[in-house]
C-alpha atoms as a PDB file:
ATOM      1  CA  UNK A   1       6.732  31.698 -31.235  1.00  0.00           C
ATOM      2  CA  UNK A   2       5.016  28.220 -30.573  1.00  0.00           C
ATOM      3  CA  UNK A   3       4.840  25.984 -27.708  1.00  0.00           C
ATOM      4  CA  UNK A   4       5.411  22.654 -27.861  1.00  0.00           C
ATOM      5  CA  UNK A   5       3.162  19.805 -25.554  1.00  0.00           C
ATOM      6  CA  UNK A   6       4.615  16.740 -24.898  1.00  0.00           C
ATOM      7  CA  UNK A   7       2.533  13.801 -24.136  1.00  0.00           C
ATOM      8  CA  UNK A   8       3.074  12.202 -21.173  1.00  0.00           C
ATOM      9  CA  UNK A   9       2.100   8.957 -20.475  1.00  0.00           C
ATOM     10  CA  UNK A  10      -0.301   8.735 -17.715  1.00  0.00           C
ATOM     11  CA  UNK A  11       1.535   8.102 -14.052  1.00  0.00           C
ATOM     12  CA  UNK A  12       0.317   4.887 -12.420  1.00  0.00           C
ATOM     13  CA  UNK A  13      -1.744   5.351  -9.138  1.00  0.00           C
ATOM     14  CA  UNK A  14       0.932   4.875  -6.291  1.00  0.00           C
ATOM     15  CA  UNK A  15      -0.925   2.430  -4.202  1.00  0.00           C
ATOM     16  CA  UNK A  16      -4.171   1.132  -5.110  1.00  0.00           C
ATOM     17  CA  UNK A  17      -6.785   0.575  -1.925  1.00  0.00           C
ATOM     18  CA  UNK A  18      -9.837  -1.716  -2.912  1.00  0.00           C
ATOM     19  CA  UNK A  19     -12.963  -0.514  -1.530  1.00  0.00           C
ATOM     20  CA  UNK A  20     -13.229  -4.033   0.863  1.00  0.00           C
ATOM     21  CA  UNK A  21      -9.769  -3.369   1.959  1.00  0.00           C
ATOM     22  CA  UNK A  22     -10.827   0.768   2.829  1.00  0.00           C
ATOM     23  CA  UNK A  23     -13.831  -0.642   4.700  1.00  0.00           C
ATOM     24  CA  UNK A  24     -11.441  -3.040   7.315  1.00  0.00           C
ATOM     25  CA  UNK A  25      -9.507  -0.376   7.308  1.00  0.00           C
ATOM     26  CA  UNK A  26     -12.062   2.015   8.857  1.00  0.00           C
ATOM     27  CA  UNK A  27     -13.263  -0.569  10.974  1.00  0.00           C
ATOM     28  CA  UNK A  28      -9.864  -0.446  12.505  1.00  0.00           C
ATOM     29  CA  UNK A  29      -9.923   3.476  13.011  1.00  0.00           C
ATOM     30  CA  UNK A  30     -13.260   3.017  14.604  1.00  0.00           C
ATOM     31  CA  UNK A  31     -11.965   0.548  17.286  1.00  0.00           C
ATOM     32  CA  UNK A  32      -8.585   2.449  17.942  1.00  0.00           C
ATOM     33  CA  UNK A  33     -11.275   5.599  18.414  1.00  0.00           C
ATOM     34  CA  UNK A  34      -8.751   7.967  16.595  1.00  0.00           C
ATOM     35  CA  UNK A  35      -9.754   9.094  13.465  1.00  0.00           C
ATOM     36  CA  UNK A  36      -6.721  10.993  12.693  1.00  0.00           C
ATOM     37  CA  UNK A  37      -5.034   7.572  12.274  1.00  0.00           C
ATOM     38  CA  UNK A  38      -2.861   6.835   8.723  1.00  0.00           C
ATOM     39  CA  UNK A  39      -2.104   3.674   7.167  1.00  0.00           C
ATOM     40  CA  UNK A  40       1.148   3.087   6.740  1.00  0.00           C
ATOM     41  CA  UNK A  41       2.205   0.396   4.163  1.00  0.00           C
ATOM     42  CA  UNK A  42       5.878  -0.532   4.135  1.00  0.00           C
ATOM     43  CA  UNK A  43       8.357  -2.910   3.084  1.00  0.00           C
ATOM     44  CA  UNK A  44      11.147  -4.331   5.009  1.00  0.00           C
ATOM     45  CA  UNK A  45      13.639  -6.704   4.486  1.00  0.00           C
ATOM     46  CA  UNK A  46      12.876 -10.284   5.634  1.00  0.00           C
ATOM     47  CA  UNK A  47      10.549 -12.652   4.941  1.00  0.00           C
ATOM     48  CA  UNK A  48      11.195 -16.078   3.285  1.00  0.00           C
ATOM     49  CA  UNK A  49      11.898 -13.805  -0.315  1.00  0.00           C
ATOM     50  CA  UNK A  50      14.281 -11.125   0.804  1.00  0.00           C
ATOM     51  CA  UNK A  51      11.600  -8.255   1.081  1.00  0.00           C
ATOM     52  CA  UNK A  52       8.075  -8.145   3.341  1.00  0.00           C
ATOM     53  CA  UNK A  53       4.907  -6.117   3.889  1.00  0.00           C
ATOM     54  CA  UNK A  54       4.254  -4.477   6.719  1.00  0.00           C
ATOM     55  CA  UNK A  55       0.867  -2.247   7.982  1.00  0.00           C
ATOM     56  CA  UNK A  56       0.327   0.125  10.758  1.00  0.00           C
ATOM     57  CA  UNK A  57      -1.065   3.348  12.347  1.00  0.00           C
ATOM     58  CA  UNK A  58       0.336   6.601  12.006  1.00  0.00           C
ATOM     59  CA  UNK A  59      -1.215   9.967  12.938  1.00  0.00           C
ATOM     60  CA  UNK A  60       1.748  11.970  11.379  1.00  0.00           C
ATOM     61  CA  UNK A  61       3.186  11.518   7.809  1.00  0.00           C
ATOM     62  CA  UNK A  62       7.000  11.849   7.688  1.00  0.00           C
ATOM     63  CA  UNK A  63       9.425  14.055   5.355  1.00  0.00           C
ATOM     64  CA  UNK A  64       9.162  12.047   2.110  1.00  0.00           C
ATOM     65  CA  UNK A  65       5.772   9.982   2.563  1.00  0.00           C
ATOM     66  CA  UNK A  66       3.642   9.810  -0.726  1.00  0.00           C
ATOM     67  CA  UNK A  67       0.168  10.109   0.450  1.00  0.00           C
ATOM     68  CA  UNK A  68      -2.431   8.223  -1.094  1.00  0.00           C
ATOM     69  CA  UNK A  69      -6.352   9.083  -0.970  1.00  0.00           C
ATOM     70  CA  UNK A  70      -9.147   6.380  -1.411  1.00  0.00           C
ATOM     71  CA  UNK A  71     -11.954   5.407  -0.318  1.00  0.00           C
ATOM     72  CA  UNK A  72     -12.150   7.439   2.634  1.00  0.00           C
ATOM     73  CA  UNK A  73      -8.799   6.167   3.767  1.00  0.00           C
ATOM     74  CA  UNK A  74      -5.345   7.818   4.050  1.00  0.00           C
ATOM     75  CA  UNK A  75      -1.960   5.654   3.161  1.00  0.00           C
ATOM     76  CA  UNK A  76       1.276   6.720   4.042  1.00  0.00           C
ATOM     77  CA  UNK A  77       4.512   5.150   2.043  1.00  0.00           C
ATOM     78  CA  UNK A  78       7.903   5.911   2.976  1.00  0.00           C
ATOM     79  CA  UNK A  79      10.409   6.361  -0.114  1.00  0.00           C
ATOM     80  CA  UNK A  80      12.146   3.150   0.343  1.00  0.00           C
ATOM     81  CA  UNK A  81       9.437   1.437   0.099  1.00  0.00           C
ATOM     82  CA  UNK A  82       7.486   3.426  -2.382  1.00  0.00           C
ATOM     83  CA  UNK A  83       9.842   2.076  -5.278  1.00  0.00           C
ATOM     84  CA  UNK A  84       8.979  -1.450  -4.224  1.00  0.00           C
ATOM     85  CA  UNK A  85       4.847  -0.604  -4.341  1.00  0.00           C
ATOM     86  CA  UNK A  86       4.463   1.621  -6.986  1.00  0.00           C
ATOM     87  CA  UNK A  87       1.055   0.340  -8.796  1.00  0.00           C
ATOM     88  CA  UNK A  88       0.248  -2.172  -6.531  1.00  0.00           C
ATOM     89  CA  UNK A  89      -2.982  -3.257  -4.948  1.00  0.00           C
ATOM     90  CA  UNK A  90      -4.266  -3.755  -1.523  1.00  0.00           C
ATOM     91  CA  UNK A  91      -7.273  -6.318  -0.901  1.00  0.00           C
ATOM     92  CA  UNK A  92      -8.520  -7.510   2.161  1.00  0.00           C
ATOM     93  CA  UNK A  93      -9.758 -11.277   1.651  1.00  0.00           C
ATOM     94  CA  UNK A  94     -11.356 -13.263   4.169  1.00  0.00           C
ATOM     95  CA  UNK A  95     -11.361 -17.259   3.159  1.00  0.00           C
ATOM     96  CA  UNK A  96      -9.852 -20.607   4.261  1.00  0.00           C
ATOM     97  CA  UNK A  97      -6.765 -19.036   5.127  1.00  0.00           C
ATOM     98  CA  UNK A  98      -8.604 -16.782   7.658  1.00  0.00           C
ATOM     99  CA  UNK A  99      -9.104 -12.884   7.280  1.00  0.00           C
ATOM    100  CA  UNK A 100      -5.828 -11.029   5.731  1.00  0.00           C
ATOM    101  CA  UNK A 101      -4.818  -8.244   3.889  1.00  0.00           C
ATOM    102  CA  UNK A 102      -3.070  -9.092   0.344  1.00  0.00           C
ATOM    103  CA  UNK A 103      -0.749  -7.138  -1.638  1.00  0.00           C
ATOM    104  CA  UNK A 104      -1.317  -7.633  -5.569  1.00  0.00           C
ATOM    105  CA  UNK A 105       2.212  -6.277  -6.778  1.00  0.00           C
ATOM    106  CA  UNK A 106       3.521  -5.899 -10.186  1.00  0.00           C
ATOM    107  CA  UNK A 107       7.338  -5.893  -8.415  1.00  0.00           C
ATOM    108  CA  UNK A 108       7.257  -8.446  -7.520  1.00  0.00           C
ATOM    109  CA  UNK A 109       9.119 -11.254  -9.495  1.00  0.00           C
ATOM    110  CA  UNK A 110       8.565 -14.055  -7.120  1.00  0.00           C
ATOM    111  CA  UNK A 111       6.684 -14.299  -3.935  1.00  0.00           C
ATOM    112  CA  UNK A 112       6.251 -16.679  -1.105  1.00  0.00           C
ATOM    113  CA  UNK A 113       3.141 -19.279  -0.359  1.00  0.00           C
ATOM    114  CA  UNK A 114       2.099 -17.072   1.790  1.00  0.00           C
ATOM    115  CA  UNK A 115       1.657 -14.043   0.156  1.00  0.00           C
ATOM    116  CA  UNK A 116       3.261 -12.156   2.775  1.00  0.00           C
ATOM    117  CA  UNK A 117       7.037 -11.416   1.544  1.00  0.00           C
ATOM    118  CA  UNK A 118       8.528 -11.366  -2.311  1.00  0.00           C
ATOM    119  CA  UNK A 119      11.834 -10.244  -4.339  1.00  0.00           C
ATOM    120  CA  UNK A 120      11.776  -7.328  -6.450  1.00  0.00           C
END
C-alpha cells in the first residue's frame, strides 16, 4: 500500500508587516502603556473606491480573526476583511505627505490618490 503526497503550492503570508511599520507600531503600544494591545487591520466600505482601510487597538481577538505574527507585533483580521488583504503589505512611510501607514495590496484593482480606500 503506498501513499500518495500532493504538492501544495506554498500559502501566501496573510498580512505582511514591514519591520518600519512593526517599529510605529510598538511605539504606539508604548504610549497607550498596554502591551497586551493587537492591531487590528480592517476594511470597510467607504472611501472614494467602494472599500477602505482601517487600524486600531484590540486586546482581545474575536471568533474568526486570523492572527498574524511579525516583528514583535500581533495583527488581528476579521474574515470579511481577510479576503480583501490576503498577501498584502503594511509600510509605514513618513514623506511630503506627512507620516502614514500604507497598504501595498495585490486586491486591489484600482485605488484612490490617496492611498487610503480601493475596489477589489
Amino acid at each position: 500500500m503506498s501513499t500518495m503526497t500532493q504538492e501544495v503550492e506554498e500559502i501566501p503570508a496573510a498580512l505582511t508587516l514591514t519591520e518600519n511599520a512593526a517599529n510605529k507600531v510598538k511605539g504606539l503600544i508604548e504610549e497607550e502603556g498596554n502591551q497586551d494591545l493587537k492591531l487590528r487591520v480592517f476594511v470597510s466600505g467607504g472611501g472614494c473606491s467602494g472599500f477602505q482601510y482601517g487600524f486600531t487597538f484590540d486586546e482581545n481577538g474575536q471568533e474568526g480573526d486570523t492572527e498574524v505574527n511579525q516583528h514583535g507585533v500581533t495583527l488581528l483580521i476579521d474574515p470579511m476583511s481577510y479576503q480583501y488583504l490576503a498577501g498584502a503589505e503594511i509600510d509605514f512611510s513618513e514623506g511630503l505627505e506627512g507620516a502614514q501607514f500604507v497598504i501595498k495590496n495585490p486586491n486591489a484593482t484600482t485605488t484612490c490618490g490617496c492611498g487610503s480606500s480601493f475596489s477589489a
